[in-house]
PDB file of N, CA and C in Angstrom:
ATOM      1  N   UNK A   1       1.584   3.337   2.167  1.00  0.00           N
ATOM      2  CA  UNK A   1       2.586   2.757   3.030  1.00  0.00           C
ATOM      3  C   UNK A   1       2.778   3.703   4.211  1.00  0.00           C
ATOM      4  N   UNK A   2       3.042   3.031   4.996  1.00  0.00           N
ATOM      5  CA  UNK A   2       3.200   3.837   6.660  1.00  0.00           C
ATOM      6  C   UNK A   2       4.328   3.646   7.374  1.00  0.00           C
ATOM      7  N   UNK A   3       5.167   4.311   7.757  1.00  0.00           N
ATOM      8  CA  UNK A   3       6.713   4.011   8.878  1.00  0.00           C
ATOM      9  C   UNK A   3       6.183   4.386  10.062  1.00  0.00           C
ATOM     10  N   UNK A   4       6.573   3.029  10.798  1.00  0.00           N
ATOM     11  CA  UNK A   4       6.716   2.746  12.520  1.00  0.00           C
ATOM     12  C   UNK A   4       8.125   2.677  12.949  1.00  0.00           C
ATOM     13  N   UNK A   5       8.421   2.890  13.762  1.00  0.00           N
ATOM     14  CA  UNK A   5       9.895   3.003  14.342  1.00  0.00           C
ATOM     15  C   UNK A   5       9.683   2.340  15.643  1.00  0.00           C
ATOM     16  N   UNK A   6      10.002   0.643  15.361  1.00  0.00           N
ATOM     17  CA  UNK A   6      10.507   0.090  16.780  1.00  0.00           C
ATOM     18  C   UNK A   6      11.360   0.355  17.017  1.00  0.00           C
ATOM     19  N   UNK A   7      12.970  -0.114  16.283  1.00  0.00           N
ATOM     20  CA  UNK A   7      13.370  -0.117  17.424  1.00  0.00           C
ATOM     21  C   UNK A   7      14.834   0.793  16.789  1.00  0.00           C
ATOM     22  N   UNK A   8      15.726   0.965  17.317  1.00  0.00           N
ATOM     23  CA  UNK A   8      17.036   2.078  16.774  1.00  0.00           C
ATOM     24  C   UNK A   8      17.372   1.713  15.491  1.00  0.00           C
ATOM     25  N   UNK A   9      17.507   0.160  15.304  1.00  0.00           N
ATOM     26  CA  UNK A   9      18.537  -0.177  14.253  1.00  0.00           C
ATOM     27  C   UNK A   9      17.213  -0.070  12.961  1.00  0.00           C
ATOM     28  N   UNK A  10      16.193  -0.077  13.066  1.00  0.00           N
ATOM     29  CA  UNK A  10      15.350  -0.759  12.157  1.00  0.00           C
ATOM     30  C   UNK A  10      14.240  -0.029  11.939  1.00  0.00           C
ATOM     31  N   UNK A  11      13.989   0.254  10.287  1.00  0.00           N
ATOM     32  CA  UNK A  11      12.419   1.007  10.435  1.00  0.00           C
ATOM     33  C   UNK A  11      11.884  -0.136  10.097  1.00  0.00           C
ATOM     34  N   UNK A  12      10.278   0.045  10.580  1.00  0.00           N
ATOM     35  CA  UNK A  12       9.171  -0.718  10.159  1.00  0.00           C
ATOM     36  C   UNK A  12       8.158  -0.031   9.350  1.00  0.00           C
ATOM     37  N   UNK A  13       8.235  -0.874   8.133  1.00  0.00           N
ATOM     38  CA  UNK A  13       7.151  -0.246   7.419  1.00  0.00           C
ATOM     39  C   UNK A  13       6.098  -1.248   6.703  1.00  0.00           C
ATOM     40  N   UNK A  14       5.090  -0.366   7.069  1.00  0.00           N
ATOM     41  CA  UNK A  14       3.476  -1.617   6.600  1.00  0.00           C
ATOM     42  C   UNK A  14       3.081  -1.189   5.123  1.00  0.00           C
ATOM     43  N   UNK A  15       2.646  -2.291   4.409  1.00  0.00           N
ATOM     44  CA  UNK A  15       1.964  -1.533   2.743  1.00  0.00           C
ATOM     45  C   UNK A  15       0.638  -2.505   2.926  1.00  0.00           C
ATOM     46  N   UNK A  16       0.176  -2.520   2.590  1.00  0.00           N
ATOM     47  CA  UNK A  16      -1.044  -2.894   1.853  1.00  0.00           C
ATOM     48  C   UNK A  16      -1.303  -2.845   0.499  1.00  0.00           C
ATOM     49  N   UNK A  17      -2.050  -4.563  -0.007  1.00  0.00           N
ATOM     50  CA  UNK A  17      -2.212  -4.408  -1.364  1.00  0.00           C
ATOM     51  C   UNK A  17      -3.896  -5.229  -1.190  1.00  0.00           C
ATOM     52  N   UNK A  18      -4.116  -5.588  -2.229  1.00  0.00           N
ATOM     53  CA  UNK A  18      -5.386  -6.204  -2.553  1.00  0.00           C
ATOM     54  C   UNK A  18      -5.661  -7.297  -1.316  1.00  0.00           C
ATOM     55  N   UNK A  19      -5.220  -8.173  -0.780  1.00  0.00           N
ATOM     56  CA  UNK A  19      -5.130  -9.209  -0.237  1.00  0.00           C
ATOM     57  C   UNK A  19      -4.677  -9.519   1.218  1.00  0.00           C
ATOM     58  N   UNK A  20      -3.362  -9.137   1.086  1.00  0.00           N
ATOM     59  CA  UNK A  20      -2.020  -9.225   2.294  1.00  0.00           C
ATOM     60  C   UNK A  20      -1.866  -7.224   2.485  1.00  0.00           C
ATOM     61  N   UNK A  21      -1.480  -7.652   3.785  1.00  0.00           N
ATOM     62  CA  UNK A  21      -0.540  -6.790   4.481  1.00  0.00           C
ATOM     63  C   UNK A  21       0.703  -7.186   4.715  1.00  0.00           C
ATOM     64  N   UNK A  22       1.766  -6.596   4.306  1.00  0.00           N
ATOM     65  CA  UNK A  22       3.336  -6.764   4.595  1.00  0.00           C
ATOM     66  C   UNK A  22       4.093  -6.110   5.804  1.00  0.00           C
ATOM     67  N   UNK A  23       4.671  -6.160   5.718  1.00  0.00           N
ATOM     68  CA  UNK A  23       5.571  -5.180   7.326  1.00  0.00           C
ATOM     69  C   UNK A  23       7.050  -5.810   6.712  1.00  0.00           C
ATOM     70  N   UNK A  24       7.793  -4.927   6.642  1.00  0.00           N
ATOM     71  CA  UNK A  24       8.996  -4.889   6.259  1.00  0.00           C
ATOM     72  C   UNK A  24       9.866  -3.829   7.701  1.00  0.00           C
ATOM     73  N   UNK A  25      11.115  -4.934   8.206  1.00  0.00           N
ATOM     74  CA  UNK A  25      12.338  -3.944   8.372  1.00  0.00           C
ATOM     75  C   UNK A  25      13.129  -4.091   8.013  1.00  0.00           C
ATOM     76  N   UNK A  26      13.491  -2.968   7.769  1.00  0.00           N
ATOM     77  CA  UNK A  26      14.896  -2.445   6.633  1.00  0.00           C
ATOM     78  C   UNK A  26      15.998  -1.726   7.686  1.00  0.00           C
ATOM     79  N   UNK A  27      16.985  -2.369   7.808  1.00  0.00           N
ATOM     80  CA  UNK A  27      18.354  -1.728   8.143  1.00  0.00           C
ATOM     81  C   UNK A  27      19.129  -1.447   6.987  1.00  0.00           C
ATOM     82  N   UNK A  28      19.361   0.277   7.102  1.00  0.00           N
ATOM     83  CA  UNK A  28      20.626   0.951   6.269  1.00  0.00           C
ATOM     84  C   UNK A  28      19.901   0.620   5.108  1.00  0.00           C
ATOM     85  N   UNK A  29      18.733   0.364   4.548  1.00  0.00           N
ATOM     86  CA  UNK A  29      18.377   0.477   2.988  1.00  0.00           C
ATOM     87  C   UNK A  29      17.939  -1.359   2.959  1.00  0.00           C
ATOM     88  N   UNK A  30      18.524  -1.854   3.676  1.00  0.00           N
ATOM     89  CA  UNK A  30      18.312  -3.442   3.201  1.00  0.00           C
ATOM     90  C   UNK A  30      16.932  -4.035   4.302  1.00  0.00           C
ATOM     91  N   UNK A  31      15.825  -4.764   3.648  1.00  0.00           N
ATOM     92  CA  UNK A  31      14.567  -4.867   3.499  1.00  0.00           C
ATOM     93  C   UNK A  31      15.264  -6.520   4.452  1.00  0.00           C
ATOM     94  N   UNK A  32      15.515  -6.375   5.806  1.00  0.00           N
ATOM     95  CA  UNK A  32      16.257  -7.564   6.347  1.00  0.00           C
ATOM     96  C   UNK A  32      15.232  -8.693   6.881  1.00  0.00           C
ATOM     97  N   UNK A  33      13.737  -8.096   6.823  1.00  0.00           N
ATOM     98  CA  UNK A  33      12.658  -9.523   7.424  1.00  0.00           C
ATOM     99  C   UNK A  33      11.849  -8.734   6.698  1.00  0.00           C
ATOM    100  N   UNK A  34      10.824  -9.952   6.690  1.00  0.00           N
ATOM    101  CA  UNK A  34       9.256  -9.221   6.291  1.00  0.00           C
ATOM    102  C   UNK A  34       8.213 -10.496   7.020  1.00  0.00           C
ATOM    103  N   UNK A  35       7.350  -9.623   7.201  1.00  0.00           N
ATOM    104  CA  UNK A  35       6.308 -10.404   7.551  1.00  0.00           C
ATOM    105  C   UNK A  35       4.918 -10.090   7.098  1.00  0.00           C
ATOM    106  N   UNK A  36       3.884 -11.138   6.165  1.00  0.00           N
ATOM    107  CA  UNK A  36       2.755 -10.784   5.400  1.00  0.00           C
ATOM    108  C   UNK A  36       2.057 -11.557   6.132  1.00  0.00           C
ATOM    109  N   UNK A  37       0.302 -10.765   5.952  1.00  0.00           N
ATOM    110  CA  UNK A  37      -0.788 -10.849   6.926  1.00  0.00           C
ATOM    111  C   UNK A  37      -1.731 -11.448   6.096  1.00  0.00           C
ATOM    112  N   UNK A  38      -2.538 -12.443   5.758  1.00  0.00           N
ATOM    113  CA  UNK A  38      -3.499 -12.407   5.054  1.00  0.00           C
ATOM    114  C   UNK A  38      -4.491 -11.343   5.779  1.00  0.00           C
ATOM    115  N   UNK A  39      -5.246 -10.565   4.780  1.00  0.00           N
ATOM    116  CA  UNK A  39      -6.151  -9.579   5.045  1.00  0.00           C
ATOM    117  C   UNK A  39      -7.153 -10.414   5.760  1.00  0.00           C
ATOM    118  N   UNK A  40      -7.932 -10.841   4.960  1.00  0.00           N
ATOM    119  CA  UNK A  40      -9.340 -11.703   5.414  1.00  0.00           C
ATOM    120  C   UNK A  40      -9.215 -12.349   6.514  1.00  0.00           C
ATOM    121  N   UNK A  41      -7.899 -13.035   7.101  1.00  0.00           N
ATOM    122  CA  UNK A  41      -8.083 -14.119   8.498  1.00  0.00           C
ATOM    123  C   UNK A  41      -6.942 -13.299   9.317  1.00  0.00           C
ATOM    124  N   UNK A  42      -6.185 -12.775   8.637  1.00  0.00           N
ATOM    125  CA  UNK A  42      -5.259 -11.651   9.794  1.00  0.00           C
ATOM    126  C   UNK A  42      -4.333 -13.154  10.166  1.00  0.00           C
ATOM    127  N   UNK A  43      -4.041 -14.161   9.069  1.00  0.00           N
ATOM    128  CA  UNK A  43      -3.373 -15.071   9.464  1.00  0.00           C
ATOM    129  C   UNK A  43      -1.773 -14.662   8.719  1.00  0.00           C
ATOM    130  N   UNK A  44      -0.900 -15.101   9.421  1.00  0.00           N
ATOM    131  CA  UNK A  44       0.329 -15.161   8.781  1.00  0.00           C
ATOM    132  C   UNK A  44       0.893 -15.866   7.819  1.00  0.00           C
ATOM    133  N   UNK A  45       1.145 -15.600   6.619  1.00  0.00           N
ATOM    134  CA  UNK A  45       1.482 -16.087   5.182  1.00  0.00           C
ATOM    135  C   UNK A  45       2.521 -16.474   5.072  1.00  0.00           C
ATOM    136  N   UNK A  46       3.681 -15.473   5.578  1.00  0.00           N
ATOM    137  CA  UNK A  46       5.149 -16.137   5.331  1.00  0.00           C
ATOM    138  C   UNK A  46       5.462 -15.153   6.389  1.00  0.00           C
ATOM    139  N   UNK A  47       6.816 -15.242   7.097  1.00  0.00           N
ATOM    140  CA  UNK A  47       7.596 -14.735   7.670  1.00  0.00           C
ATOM    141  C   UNK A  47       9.235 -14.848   7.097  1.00  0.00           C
ATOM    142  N   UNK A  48      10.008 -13.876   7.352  1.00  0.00           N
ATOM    143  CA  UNK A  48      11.427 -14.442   6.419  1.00  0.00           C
ATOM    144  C   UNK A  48      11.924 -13.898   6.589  1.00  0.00           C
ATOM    145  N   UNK A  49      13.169 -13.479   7.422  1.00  0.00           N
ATOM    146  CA  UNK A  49      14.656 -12.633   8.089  1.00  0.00           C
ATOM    147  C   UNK A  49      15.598 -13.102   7.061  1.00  0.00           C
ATOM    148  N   UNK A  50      16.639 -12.190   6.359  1.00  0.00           N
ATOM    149  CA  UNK A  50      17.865 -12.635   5.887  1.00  0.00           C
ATOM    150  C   UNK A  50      18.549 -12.906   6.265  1.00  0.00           C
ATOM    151  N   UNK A  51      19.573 -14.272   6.473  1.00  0.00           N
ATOM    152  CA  UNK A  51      20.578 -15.060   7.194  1.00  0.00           C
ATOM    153  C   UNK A  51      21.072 -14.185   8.083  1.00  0.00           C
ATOM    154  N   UNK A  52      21.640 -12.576   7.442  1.00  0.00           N
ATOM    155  CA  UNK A  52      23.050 -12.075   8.128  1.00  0.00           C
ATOM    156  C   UNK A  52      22.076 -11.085   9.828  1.00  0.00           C
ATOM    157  N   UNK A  53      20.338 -11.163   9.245  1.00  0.00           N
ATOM    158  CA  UNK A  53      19.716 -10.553  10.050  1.00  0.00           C
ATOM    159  C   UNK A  53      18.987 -11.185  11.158  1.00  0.00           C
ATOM    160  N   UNK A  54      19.330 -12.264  10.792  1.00  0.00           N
ATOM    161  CA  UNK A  54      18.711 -13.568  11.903  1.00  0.00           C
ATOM    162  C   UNK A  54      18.883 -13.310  13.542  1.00  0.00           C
ATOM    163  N   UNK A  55      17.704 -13.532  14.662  1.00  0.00           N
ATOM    164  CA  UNK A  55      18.368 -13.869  15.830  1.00  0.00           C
ATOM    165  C   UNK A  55      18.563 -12.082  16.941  1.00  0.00           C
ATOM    166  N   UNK A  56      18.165 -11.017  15.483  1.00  0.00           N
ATOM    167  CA  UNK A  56      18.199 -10.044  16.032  1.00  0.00           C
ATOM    168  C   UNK A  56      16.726  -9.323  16.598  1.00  0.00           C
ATOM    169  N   UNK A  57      15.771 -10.209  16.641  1.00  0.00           N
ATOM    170  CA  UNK A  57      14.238  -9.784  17.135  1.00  0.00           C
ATOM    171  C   UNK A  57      13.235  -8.965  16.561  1.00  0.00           C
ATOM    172  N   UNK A  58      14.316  -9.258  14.810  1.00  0.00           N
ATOM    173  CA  UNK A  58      13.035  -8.111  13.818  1.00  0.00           C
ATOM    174  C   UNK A  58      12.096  -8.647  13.467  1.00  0.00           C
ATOM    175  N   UNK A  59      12.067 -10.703  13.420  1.00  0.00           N
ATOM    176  CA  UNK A  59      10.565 -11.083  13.110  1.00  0.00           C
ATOM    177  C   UNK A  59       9.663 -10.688  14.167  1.00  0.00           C
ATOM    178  N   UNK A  60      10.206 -10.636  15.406  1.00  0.00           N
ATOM    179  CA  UNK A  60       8.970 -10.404  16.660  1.00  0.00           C
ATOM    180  C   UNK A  60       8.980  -9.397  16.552  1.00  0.00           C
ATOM    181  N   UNK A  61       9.797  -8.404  16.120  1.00  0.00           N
ATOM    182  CA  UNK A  61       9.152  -6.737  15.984  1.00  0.00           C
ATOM    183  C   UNK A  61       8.258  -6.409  15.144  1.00  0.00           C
ATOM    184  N   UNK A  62       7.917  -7.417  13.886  1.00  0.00           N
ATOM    185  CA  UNK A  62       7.201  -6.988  13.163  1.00  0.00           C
ATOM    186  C   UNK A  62       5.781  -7.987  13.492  1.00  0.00           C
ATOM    187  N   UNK A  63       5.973  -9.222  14.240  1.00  0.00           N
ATOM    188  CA  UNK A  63       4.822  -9.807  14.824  1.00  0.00           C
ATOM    189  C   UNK A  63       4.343  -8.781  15.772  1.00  0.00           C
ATOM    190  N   UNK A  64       5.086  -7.562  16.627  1.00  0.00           N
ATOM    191  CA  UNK A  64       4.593  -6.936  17.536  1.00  0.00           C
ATOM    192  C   UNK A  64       3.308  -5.699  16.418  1.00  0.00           C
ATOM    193  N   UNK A  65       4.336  -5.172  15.518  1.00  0.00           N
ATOM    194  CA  UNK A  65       4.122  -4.070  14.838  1.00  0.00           C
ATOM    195  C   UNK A  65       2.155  -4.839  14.006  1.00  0.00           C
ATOM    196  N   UNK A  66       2.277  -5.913  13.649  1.00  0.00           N
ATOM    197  CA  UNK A  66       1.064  -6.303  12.870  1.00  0.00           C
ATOM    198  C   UNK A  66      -0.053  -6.544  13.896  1.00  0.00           C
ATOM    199  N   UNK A  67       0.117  -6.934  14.760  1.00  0.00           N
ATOM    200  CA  UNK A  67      -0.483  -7.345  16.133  1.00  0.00           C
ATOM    201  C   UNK A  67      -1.262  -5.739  16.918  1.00  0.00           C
ATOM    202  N   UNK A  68      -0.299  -4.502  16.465  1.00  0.00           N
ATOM    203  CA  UNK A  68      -1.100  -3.372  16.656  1.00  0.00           C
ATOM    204  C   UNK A  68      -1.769  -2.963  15.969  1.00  0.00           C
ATOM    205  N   UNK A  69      -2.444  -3.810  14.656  1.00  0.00           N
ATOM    206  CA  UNK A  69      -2.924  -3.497  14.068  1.00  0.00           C
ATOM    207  C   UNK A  69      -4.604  -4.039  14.462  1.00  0.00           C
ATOM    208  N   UNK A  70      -4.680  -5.168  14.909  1.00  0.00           N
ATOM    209  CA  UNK A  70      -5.622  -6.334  15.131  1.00  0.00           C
ATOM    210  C   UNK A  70      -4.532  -7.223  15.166  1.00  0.00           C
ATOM    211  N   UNK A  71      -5.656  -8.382  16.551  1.00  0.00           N
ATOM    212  CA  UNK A  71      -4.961  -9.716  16.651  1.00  0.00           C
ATOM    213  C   UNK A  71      -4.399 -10.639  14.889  1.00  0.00           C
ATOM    214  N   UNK A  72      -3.607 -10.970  14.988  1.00  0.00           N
ATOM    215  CA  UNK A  72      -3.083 -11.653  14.092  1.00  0.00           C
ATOM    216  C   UNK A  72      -3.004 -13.253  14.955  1.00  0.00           C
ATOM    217  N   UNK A  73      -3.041 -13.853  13.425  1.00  0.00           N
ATOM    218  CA  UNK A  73      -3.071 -15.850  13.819  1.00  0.00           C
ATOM    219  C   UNK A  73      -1.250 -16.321  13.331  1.00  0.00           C
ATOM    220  N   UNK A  74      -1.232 -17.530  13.465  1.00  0.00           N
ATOM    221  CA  UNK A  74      -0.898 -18.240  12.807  1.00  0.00           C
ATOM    222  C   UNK A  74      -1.209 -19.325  12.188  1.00  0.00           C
ATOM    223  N   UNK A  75      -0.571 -19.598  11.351  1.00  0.00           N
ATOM    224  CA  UNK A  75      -1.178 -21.215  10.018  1.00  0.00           C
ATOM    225  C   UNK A  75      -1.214 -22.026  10.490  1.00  0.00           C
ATOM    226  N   UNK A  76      -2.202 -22.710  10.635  1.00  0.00           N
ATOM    227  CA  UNK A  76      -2.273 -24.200  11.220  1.00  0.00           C
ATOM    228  C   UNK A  76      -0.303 -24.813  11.352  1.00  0.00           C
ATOM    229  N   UNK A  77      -0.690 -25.886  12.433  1.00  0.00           N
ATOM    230  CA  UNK A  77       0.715 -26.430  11.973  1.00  0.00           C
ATOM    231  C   UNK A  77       1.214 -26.916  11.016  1.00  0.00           C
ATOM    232  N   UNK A  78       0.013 -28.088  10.238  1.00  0.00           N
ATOM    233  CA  UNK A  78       0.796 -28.632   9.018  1.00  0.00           C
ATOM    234  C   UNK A  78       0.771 -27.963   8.030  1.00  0.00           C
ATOM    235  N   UNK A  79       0.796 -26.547   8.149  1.00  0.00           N
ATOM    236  CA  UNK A  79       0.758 -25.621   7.150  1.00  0.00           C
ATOM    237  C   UNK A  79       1.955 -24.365   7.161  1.00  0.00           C
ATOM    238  N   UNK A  80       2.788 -24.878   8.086  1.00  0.00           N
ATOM    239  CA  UNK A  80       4.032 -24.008   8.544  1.00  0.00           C
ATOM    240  C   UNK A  80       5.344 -24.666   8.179  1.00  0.00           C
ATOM    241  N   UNK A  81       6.425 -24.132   7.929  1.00  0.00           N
ATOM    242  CA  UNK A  81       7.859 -24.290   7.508  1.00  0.00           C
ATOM    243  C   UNK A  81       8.243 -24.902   9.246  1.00  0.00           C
ATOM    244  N   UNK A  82       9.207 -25.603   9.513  1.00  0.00           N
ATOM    245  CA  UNK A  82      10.036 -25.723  10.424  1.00  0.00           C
ATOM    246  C   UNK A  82      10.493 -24.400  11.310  1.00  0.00           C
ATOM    247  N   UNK A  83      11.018 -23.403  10.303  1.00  0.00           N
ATOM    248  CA  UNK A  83      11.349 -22.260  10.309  1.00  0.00           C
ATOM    249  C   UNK A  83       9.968 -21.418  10.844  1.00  0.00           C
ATOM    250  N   UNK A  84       8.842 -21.465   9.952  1.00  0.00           N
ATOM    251  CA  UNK A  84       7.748 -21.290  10.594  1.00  0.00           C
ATOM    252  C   UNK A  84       7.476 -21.182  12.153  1.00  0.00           C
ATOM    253  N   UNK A  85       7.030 -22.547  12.375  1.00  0.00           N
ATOM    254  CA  UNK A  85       6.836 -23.264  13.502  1.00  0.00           C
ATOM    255  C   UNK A  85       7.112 -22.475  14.588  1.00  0.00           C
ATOM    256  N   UNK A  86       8.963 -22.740  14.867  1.00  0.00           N
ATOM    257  CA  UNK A  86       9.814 -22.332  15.635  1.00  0.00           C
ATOM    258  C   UNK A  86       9.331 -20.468  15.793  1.00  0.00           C
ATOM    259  N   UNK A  87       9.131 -19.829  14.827  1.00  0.00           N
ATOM    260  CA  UNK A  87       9.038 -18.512  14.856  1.00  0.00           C
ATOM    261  C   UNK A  87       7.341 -18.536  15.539  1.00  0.00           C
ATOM    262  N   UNK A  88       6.504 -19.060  15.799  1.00  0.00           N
ATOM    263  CA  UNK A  88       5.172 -19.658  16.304  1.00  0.00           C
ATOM    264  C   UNK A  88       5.245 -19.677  17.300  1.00  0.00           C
ATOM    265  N   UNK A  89       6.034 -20.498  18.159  1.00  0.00           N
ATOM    266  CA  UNK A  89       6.400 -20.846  19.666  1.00  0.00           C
ATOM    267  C   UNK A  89       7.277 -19.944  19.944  1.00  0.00           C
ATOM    268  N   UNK A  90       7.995 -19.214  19.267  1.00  0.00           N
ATOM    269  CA  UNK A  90       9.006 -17.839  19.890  1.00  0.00           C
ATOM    270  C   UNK A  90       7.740 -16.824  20.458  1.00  0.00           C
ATOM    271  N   UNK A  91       7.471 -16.518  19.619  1.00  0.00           N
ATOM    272  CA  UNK A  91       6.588 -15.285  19.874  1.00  0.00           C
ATOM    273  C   UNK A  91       5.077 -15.505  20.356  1.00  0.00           C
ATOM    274  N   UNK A  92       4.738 -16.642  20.366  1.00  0.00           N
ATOM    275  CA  UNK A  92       3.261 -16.952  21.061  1.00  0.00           C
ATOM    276  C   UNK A  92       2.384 -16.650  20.280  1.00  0.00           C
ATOM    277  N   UNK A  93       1.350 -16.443  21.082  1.00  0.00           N
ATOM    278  CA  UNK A  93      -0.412 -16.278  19.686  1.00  0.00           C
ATOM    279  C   UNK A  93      -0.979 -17.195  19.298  1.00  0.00           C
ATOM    280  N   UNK A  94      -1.937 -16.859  18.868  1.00  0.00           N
ATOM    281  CA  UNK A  94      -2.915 -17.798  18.612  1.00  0.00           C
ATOM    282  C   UNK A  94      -2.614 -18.594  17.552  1.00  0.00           C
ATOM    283  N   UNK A  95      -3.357 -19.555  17.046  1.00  0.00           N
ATOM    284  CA  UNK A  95      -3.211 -20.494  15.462  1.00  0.00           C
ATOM    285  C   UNK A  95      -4.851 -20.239  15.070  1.00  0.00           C
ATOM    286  N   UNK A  96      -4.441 -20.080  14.005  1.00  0.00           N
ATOM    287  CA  UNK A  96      -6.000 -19.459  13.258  1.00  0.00           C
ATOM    288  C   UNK A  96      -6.456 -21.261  13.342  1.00  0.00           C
ATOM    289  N   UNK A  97      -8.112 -21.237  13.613  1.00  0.00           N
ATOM    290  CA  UNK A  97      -9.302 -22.352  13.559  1.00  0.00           C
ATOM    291  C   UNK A  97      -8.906 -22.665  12.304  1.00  0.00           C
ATOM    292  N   UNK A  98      -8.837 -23.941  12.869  1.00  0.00           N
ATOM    293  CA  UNK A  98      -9.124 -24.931  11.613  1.00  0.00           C
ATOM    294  C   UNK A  98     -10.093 -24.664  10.119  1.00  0.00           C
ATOM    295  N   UNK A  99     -11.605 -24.485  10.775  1.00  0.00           N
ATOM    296  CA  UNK A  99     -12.597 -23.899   9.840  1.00  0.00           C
ATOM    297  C   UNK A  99     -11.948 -22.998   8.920  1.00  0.00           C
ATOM    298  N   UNK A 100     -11.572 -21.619   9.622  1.00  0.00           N
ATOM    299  CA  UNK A 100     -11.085 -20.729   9.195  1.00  0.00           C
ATOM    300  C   UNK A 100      -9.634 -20.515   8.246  1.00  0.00           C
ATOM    301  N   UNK A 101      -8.968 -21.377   8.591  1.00  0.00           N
ATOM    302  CA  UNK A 101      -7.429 -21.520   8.088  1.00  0.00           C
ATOM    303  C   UNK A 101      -7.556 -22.632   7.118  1.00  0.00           C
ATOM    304  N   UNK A 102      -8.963 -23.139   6.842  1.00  0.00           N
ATOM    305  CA  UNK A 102      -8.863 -24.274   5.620  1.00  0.00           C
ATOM    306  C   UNK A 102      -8.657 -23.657   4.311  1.00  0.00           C
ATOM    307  N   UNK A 103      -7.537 -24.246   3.582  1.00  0.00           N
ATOM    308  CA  UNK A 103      -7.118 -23.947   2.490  1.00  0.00           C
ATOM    309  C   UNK A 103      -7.308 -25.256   1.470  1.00  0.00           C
ATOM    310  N   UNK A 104      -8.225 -25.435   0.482  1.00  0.00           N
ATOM    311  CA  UNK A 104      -8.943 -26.102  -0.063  1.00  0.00           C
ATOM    312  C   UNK A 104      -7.662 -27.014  -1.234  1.00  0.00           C
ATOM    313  N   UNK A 105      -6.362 -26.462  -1.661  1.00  0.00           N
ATOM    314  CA  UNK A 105      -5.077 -27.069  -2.249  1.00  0.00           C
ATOM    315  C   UNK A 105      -5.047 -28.328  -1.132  1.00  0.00           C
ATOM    316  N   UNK A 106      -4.696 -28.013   0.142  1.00  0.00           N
ATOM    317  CA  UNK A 106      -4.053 -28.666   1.055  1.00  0.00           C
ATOM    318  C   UNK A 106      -4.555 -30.002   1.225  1.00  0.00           C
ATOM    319  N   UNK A 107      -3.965 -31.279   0.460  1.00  0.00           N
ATOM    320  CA  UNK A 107      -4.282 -33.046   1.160  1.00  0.00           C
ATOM    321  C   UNK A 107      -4.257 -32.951   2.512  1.00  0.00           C
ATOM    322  N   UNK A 108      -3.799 -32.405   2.941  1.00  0.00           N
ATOM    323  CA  UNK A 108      -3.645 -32.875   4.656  1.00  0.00           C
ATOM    324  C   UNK A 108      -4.947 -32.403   5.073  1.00  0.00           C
ATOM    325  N   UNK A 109      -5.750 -31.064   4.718  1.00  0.00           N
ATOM    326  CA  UNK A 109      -6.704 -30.592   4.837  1.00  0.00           C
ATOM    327  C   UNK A 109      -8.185 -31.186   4.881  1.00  0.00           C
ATOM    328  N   UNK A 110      -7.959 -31.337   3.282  1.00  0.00           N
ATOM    329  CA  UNK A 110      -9.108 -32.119   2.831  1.00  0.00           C
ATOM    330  C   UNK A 110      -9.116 -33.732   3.000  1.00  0.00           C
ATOM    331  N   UNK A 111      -7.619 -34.477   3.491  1.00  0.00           N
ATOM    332  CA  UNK A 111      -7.848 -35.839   3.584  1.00  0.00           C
ATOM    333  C   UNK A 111      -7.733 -36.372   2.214  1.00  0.00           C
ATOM    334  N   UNK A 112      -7.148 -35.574   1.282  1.00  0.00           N
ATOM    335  CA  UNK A 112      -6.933 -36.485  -0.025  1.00  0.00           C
ATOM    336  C   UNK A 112      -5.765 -36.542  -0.396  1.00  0.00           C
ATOM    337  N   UNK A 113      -5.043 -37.460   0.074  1.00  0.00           N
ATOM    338  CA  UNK A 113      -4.087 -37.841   0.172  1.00  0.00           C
ATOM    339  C   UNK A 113      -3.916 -39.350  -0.819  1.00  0.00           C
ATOM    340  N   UNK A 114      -2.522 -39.122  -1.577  1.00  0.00           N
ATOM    341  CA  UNK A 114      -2.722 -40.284  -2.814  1.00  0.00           C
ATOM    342  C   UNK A 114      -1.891 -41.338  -2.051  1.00  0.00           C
ATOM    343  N   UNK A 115      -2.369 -42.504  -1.444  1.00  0.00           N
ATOM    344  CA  UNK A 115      -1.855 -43.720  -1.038  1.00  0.00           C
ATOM    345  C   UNK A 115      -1.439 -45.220  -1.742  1.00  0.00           C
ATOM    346  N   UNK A 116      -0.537 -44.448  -2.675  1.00  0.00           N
ATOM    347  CA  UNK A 116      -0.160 -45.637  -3.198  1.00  0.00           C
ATOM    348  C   UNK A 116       0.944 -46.187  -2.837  1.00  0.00           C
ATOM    349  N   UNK A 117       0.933 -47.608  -3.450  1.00  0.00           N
ATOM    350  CA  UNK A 117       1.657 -48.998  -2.468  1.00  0.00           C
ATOM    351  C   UNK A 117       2.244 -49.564  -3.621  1.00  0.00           C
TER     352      UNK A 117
END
């Protein structure tokens, strides 16, 4: 694990495990956003601020902080939260290729979709 220091209120810290990269900031002890990287596509997995930490620019600090690592994506659209999304068009960047961002679970993906009437 490694500490970056954006910004006054907030450390940033990156871990690495088998798979994902994380980035966590923590104000005063509390772990208030995180943001995980898939390793292999450098695509974004989840993003997630705690209510009381919302609105204060720690998801884009840590989109900044992963982004110095290598370009990072985002998830296709129909593969993003609302919440997602919105955090997508805040901060800009790319959307990982289709090819690349296919996730083989996903009906919308593969077109198998159960149409019953």
């Amino acid at each position: 694990m490694c500490r970056i220091i954006y910004m006054s209120s907030a450390e940033v810290t990156r871990t690495e495990q088998a798979d994902t990269v994380t980035y966590t900031a923590t104000i005063v002890g509390v772990a208030a956003a995180t943001l995980v990287i898939r390793t292999s596509t450098r695509e974004v997995v989840n993003v997630e601020t705690i209510r009381r930490y919302q609105r204060q620019g720690l998801a884009s600090t840590l989109w900044a902080a992963a982004n110095a690592g290598g370009e990072c994506f985002h998830s296709l659209e129909h593969h993003r939260t609302p919440e997602g999304d919105m955090f997508a068009h805040a901060v800009g960047g790319e959307t990982i290729d289709a090819e690349t961002g296919y996730v083989a679970a996903c009906s919308i993906c593969t077109d198998d979709i159960d149409h019953e009437e």
